[in-house]
C-alpha atoms as a PDB file:
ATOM      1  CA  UNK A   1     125.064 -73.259-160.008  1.00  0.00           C
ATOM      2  CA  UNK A   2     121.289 -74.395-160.863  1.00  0.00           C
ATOM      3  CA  UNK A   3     122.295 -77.627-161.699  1.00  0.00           C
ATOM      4  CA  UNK A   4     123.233 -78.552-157.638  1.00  0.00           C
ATOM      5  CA  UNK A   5     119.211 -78.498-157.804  1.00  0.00           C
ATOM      6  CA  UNK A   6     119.800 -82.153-159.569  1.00  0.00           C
ATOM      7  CA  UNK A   7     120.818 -83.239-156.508  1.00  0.00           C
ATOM      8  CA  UNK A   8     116.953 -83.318-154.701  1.00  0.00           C
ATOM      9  CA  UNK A   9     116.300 -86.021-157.282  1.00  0.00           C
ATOM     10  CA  UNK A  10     119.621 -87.622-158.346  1.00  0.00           C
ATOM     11  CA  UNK A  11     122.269 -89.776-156.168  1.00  0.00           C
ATOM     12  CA  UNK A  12     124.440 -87.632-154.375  1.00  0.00           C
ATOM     13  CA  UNK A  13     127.583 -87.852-156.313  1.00  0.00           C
ATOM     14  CA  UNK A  14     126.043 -85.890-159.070  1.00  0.00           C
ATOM     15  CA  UNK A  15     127.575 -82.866-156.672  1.00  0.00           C
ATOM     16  CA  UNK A  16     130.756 -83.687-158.129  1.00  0.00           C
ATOM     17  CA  UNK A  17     130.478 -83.350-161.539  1.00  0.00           C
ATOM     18  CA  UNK A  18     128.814 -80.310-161.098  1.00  0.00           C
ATOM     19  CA  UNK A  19     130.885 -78.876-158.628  1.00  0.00           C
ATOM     20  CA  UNK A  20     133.993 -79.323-161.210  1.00  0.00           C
ATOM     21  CA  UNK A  21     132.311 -77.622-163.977  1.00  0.00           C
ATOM     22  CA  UNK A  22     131.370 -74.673-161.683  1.00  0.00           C
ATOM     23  CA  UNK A  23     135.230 -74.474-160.700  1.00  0.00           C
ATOM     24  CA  UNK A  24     136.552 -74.700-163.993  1.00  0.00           C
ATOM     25  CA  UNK A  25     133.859 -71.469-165.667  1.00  0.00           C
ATOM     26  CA  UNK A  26     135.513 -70.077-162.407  1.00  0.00           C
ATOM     27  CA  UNK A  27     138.938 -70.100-163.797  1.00  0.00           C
ATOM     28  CA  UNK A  28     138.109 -67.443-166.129  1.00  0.00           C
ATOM     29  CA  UNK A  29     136.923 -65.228-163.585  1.00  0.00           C
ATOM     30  CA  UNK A  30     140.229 -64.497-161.435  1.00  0.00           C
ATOM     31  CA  UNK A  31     142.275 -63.722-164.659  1.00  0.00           C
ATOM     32  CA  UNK A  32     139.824 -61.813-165.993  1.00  0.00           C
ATOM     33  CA  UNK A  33     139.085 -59.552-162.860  1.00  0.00           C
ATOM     34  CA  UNK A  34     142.740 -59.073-161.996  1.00  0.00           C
ATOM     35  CA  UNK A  35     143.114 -57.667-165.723  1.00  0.00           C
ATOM     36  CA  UNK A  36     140.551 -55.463-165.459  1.00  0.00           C
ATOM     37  CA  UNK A  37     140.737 -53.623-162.379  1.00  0.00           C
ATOM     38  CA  UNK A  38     143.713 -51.780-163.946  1.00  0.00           C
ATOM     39  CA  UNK A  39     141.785 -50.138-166.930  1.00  0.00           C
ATOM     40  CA  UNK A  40     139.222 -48.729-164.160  1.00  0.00           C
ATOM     41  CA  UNK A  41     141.887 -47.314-161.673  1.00  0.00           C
ATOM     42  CA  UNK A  42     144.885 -44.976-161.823  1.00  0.00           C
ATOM     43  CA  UNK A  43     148.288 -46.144-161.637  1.00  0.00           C
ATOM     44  CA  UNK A  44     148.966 -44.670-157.783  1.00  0.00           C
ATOM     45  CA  UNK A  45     145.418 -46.145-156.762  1.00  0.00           C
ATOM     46  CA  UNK A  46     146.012 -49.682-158.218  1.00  0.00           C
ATOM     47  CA  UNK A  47     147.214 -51.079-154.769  1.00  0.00           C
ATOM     48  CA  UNK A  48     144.304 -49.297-152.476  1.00  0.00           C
ATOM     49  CA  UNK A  49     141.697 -50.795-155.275  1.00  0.00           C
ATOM     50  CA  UNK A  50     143.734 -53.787-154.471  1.00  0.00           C
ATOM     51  CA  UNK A  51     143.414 -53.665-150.829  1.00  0.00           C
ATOM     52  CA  UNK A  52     139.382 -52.812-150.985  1.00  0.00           C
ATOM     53  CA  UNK A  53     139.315 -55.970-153.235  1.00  0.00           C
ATOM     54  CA  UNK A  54     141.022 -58.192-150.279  1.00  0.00           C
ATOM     55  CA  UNK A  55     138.428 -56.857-147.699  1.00  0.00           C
ATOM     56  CA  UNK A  56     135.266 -57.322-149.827  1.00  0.00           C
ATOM     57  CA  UNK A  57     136.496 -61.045-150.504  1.00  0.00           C
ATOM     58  CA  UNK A  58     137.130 -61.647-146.556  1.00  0.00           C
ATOM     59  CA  UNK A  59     133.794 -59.677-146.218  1.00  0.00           C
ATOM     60  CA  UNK A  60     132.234 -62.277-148.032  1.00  0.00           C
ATOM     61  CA  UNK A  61     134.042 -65.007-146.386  1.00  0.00           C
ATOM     62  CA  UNK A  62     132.495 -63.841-143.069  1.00  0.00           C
ATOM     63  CA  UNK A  63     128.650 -62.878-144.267  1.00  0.00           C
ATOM     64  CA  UNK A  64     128.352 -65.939-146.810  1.00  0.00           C
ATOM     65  CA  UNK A  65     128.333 -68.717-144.877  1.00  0.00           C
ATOM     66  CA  UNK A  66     126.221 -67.642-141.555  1.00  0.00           C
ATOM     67  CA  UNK A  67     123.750 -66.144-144.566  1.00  0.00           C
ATOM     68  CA  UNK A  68     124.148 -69.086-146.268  1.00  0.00           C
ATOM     69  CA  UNK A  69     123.169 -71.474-142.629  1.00  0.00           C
ATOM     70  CA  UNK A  70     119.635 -68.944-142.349  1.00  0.00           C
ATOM     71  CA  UNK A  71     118.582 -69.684-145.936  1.00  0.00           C
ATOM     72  CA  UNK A  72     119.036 -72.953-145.311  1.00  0.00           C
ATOM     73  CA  UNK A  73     116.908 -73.013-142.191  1.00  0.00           C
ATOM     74  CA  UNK A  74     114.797 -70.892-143.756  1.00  0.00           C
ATOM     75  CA  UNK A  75     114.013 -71.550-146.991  1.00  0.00           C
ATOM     76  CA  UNK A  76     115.621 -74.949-147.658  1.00  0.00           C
ATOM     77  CA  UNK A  77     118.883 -75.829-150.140  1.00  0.00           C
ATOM     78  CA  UNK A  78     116.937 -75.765-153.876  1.00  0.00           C
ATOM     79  CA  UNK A  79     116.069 -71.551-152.427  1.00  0.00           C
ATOM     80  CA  UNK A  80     120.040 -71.410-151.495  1.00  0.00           C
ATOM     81  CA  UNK A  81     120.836 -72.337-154.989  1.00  0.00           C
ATOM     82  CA  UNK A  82     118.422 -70.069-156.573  1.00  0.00           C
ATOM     83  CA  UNK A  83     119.769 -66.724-154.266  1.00  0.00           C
ATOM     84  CA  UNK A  84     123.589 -68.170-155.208  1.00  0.00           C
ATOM     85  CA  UNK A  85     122.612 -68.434-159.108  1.00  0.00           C
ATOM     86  CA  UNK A  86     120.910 -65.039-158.862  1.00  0.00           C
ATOM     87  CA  UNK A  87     124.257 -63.408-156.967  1.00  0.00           C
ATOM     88  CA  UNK A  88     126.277 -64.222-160.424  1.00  0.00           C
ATOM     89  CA  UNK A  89     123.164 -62.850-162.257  1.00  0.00           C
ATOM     90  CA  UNK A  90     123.289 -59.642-160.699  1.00  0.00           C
ATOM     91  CA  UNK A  91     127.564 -59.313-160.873  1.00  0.00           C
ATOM     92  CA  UNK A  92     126.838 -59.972-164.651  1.00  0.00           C
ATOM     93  CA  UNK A  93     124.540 -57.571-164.688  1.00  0.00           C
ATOM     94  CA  UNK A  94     126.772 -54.622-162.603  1.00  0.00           C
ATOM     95  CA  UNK A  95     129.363 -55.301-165.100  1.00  0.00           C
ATOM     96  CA  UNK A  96     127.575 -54.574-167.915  1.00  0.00           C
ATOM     97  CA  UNK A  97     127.663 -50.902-167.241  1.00  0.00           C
ATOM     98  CA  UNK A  98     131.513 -50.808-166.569  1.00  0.00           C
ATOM     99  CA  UNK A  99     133.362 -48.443-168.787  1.00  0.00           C
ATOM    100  CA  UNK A 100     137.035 -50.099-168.940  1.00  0.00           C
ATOM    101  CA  UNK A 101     139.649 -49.369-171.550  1.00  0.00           C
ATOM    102  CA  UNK A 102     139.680 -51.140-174.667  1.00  0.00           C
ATOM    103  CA  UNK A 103     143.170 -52.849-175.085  1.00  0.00           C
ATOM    104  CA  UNK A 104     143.735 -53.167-178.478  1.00  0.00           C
ATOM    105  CA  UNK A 105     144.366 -57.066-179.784  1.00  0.00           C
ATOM    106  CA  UNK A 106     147.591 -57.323-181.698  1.00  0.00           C
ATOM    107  CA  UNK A 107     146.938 -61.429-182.556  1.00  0.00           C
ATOM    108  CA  UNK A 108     145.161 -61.269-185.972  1.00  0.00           C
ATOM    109  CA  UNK A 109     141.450 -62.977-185.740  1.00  0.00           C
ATOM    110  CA  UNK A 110     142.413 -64.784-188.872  1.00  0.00           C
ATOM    111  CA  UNK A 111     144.145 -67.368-186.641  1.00  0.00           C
ATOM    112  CA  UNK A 112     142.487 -70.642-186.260  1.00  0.00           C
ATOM    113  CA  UNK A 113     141.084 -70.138-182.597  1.00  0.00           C
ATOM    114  CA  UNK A 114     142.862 -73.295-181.220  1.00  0.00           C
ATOM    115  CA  UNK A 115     146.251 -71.917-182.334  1.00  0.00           C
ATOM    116  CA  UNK A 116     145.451 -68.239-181.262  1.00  0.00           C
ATOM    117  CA  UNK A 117     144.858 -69.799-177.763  1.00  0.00           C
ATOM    118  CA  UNK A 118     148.198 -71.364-177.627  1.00  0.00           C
ATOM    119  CA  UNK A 119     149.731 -68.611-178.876  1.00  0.00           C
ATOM    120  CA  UNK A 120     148.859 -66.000-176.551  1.00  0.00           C
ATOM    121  CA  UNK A 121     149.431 -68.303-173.442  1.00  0.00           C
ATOM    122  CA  UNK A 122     152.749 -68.993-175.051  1.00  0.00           C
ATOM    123  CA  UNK A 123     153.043 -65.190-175.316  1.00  0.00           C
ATOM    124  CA  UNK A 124     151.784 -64.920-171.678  1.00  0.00           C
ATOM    125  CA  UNK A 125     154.632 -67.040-170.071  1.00  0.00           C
ATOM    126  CA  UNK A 126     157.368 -65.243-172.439  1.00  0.00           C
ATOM    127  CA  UNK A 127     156.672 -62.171-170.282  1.00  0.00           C
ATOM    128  CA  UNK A 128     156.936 -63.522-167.480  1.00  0.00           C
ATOM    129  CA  UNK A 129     160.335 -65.252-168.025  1.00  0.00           C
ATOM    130  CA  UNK A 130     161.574 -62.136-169.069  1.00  0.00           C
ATOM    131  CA  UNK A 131     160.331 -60.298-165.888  1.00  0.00           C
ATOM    132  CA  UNK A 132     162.561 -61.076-162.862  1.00  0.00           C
ATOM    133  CA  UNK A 133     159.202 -59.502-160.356  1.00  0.00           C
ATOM    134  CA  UNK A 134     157.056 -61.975-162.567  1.00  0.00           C
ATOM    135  CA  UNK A 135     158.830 -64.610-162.266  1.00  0.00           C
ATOM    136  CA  UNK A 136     159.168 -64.538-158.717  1.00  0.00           C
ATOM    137  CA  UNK A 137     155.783 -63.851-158.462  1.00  0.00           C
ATOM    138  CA  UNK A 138     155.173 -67.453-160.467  1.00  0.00           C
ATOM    139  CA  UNK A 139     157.900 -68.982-158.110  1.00  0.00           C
ATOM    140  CA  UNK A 140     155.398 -67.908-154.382  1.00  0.00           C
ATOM    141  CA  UNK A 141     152.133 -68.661-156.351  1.00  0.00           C
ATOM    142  CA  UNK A 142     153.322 -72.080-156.831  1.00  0.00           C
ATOM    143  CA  UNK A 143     154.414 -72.517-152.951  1.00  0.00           C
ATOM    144  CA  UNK A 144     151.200 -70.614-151.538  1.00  0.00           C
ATOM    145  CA  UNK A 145     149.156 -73.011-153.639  1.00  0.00           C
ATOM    146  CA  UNK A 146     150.581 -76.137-152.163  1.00  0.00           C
ATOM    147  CA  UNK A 147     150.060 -74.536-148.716  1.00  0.00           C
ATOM    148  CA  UNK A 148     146.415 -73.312-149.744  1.00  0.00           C
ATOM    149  CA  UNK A 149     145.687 -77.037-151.085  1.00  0.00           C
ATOM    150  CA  UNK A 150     146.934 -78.123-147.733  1.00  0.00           C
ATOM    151  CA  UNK A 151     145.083 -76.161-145.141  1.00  0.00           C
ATOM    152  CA  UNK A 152     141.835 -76.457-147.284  1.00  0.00           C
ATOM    153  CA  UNK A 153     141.602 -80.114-147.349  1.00  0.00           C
ATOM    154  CA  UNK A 154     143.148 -80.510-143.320  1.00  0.00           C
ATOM    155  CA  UNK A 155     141.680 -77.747-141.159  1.00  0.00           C
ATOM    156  CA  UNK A 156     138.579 -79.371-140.691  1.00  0.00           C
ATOM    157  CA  UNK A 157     140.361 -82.649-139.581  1.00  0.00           C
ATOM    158  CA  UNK A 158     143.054 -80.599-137.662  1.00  0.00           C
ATOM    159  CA  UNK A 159     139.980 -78.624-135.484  1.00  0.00           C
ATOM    160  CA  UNK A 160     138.572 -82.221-135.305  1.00  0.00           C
ATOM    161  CA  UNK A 161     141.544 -84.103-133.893  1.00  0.00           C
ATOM    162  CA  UNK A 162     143.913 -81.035-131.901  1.00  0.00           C
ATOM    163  CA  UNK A 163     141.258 -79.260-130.327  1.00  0.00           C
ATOM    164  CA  UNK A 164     138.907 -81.492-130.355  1.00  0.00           C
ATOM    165  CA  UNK A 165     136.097 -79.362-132.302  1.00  0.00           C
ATOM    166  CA  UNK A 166     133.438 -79.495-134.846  1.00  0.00           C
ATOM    167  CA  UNK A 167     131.500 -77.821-137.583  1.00  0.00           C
ATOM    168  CA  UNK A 168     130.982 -74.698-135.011  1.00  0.00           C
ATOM    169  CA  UNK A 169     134.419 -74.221-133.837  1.00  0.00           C
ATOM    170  CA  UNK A 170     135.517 -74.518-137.087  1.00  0.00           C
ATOM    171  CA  UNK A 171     133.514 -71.968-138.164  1.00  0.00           C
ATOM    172  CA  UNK A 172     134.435 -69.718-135.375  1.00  0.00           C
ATOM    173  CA  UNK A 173     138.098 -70.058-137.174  1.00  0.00           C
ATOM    174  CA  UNK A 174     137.383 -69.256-140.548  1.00  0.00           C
ATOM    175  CA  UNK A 175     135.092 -65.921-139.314  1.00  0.00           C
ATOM    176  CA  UNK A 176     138.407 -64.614-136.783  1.00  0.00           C
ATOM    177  CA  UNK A 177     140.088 -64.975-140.040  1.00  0.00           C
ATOM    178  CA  UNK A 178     137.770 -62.927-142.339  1.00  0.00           C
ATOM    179  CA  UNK A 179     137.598 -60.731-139.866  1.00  0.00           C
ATOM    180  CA  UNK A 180     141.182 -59.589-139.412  1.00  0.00           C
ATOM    181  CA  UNK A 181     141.129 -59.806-143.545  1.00  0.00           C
ATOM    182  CA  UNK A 182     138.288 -56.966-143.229  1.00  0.00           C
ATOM    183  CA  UNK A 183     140.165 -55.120-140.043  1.00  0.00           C
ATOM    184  CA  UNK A 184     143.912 -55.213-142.393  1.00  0.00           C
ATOM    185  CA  UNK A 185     141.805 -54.250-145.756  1.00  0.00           C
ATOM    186  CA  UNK A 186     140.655 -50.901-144.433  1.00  0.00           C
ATOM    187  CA  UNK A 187     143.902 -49.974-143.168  1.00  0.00           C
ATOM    188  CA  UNK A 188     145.895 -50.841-146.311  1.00  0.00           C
ATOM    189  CA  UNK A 189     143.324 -48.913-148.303  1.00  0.00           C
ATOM    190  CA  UNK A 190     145.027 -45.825-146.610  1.00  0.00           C
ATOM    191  CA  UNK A 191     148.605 -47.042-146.465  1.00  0.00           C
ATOM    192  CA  UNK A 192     149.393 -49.328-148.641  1.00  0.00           C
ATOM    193  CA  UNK A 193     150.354 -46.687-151.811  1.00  0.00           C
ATOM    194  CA  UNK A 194     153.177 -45.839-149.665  1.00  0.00           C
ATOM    195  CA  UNK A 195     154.812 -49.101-149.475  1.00  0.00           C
ATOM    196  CA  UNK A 196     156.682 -51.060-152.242  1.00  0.00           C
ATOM    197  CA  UNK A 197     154.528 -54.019-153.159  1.00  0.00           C
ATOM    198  CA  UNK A 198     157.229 -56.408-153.558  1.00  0.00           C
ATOM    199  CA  UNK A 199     158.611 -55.378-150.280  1.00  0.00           C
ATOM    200  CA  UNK A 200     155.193 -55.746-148.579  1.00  0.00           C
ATOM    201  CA  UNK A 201     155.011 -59.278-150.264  1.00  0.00           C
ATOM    202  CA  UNK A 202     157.868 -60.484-148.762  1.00  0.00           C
ATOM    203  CA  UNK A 203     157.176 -59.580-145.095  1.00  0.00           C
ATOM    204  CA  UNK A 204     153.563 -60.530-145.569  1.00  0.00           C
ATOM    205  CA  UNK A 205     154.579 -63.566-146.713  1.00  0.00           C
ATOM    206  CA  UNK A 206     157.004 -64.455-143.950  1.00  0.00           C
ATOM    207  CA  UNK A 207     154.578 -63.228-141.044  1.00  0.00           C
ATOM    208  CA  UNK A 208     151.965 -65.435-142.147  1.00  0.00           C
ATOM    209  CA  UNK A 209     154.265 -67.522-142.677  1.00  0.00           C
ATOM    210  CA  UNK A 210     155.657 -67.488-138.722  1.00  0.00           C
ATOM    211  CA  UNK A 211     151.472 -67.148-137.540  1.00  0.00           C
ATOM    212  CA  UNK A 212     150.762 -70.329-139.369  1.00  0.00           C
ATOM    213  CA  UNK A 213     153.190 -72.636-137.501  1.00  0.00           C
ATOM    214  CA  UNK A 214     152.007 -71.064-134.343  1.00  0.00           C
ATOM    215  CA  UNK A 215     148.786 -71.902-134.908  1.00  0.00           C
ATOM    216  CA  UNK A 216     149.861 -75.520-136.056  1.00  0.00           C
ATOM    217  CA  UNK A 217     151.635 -76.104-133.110  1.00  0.00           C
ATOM    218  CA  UNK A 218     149.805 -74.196-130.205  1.00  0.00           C
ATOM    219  CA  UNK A 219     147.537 -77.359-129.259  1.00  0.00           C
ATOM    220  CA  UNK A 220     150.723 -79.228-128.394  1.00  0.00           C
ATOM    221  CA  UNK A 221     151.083 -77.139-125.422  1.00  0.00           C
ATOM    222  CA  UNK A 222     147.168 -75.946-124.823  1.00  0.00           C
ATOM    223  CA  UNK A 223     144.241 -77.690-126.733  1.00  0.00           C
ATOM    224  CA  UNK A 224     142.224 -75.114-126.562  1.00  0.00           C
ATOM    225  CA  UNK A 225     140.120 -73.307-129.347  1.00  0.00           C
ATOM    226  CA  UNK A 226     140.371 -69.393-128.051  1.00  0.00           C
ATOM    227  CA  UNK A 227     144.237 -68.917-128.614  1.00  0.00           C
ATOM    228  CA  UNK A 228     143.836 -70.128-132.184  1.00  0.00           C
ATOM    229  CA  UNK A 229     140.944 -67.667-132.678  1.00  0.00           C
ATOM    230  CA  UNK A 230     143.353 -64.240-131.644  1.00  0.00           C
ATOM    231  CA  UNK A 231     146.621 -66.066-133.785  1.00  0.00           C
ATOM    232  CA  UNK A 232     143.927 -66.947-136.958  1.00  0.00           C
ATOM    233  CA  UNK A 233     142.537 -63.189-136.630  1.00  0.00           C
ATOM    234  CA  UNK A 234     145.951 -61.582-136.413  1.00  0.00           C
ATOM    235  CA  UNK A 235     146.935 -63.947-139.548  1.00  0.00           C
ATOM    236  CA  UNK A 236     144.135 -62.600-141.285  1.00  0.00           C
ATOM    237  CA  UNK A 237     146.125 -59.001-141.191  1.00  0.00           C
ATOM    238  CA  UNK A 238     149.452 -60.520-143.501  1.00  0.00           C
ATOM    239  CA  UNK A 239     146.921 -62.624-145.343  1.00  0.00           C
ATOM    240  CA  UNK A 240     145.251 -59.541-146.892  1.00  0.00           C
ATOM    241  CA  UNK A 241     148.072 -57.802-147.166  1.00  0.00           C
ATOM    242  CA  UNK A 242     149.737 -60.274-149.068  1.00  0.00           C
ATOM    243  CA  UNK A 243     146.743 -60.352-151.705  1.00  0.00           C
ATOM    244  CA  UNK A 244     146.619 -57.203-152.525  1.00  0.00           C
ATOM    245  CA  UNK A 245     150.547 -56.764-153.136  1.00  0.00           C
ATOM    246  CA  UNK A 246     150.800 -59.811-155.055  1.00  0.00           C
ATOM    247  CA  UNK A 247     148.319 -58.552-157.265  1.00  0.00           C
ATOM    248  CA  UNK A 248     149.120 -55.087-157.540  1.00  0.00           C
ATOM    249  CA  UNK A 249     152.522 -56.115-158.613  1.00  0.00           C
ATOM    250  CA  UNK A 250     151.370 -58.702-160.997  1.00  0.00           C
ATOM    251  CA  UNK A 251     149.292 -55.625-162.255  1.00  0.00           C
ATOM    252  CA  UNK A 252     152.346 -53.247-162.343  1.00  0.00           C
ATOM    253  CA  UNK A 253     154.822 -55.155-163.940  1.00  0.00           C
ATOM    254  CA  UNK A 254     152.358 -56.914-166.541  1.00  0.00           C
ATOM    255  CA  UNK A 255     151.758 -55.194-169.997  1.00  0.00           C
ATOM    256  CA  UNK A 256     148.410 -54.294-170.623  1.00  0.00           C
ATOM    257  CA  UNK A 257     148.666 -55.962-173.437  1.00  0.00           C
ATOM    258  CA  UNK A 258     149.246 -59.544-172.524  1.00  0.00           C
ATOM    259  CA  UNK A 259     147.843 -59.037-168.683  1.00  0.00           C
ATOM    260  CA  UNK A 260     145.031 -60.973-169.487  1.00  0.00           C
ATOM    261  CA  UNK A 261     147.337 -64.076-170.540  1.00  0.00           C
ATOM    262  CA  UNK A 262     149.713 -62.944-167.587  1.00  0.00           C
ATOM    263  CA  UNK A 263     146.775 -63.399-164.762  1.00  0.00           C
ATOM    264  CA  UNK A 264     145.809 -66.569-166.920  1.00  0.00           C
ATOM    265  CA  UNK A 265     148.887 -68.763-166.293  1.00  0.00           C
ATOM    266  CA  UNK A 266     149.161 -67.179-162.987  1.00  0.00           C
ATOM    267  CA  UNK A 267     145.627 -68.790-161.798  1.00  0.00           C
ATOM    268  CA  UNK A 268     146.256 -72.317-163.435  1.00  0.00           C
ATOM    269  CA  UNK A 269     149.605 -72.764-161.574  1.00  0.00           C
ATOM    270  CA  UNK A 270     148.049 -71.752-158.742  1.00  0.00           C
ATOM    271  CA  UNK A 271     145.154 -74.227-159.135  1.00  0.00           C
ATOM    272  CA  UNK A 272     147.416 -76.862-160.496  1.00  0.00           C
ATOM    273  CA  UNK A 273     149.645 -76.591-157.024  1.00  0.00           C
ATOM    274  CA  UNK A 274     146.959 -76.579-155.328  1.00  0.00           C
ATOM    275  CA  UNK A 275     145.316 -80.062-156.326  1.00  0.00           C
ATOM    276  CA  UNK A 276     149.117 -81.076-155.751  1.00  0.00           C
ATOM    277  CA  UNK A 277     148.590 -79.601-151.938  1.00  0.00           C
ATOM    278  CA  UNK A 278     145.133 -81.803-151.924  1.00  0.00           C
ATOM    279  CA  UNK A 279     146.334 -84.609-152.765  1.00  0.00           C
ATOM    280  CA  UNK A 280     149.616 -84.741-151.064  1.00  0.00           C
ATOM    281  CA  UNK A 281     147.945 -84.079-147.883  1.00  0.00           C
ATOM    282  CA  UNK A 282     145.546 -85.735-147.825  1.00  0.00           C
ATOM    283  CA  UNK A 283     147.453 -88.962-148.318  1.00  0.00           C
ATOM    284  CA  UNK A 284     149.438 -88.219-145.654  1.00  0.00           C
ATOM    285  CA  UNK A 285     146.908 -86.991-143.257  1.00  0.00           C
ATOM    286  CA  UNK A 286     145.849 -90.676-143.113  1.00  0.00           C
ATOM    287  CA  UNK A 287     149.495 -91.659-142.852  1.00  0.00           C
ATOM    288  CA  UNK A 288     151.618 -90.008-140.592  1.00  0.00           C
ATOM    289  CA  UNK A 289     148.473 -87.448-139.208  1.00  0.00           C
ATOM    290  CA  UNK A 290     147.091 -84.348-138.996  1.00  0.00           C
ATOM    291  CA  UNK A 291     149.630 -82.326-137.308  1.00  0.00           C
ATOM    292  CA  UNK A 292     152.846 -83.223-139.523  1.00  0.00           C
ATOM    293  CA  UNK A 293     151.266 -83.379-142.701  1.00  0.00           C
ATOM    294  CA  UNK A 294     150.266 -79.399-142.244  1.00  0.00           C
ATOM    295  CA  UNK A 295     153.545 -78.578-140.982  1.00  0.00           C
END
């Protein structure tokens, strides 16, 4: 994260190097979070941790960036990077005084490291073939990511060209969002023990699913920015929910074992769609538009 200070006193494409390397040390993060919130919670808590975990991301989603837009007023970009770096300092920090369970390695360390690496991601993807809830898991990861890579790259275009918007309204959208993510955390953190997680993925899933094109498609009959807002902020509600069962049962059905490899392989297809979801769209956002391309 320091090295975006480069960028006072290099060209401006040096963001993009360093932007890559910050997403790829990143990759090791989701796996390795998802894998440990199990050894720190009981079984019948898993999908409540779950649910708090949804609500302090879309938490963050809504405090980051207007936090981020005073630094930057305040104290220029090079003190935004500094705070950022120092936010990773202190999570490194807080988790050096977690007391997790210590899953035992069954791989002998006598392996050449290369081949110890294959091996256990090899290892990884034979349990999920042999897990019909993994599997299907694997199957939605790799459609949300298309989707994800999708909306990320076209939103800001979309609030650009079909409501006719800018930087403001779009962030107007992304904070309705967080904010029914925060609203739908704290009530799953009650509930959501009660309800089968793959069950709960599948109608999360489709109501997002059915919110989504309504938002797509609600400027063809009113191009205005308010109805978006209530349909984005209700979204935010099967969003969450969504999260935290897809994890919880990724969590459930994994062995502790080979979690770690599970959550691995389950992050790089997701990432790998979702380039595919970049790309795709935003060739045809210059093609056939905005609009279609989303749908």
């Amino acid at each position: 994260t320091l090295a975006f200070l480069l960028t006072s006193y290099l060209p401006w494409w040096v963001v993009i190097p360093v932007a890559f390397l910050q997403s790829a040390v990143g990759q090791f993060l989701g796996p390795a979070e998802n894998a440990l919130l199990p050894t720190l919670v009981d079984n019948e808590r898993l999908a409540a941790a779950n649910s708090l975990n949804a609500l302090n991301n879309n938490l963050a989603r809504l405090v980051g960036p207007a936090l981020g837009g005073l630094l930057l007023s305040t104290i220029g970009f090079a003190g935004v990077v500094i705070v950022d770096a120092a936010t990773y300092l202190l999570a490194a920090i807080l988790l050096l005084v977690v007391n997790a369970l210590r899953v035992k390695r069954e791989l002998s360390r006598v392996l050449n490291p290369y081949k110890r690496l294959f091996l256990e991601w090899r290892e990884g993807l034979q349990v999920v073939k042999q897990n019909r809830f993994l599997t299907l898991s694997f199957i939605v990861v790799a459609l949300t990511g298309l989707g994800e890579g999708t909306i990320s790259t076209l939103m800001a275009p979309y609030v650009s060209v079909m409501l006719g918007g800018g930087g403001l309204e779009l962030g107007y959208i992304m904070s309705a969002q967080a904010i029914g993510g925060i609203i739908a955390g704290l009530l799953l953190a009650n509930s959501i023990g009660r309800i089968q997680p793959l069950r709960l993925l599948g109608w999360s899933a489709l109501l997002a699913g059915l919110l989504d094109g309504l938002l797509l498609t609600s400027p063809l009959f009113y191009a205005e920015l308010w109805p978006g807002l209530i349909i984005i902020a209700l979204a935010g509600f099967p969003f969450a929910a969504f999260s935290a069962a897809q994890m919880t049962t990724l969590q459930k059905e994994s062995p502790s074992q080979t979690r770690g490899r599970v959550f691995s392989s389950y992050f790089a297809l997701f990432a790998f769609t979702q380039l595919l979801g970049m790309l795709g769209s935003g060739l045809l956002g210059d093609s056939v538009g905005v609009l279609i391309s989303r749908c």
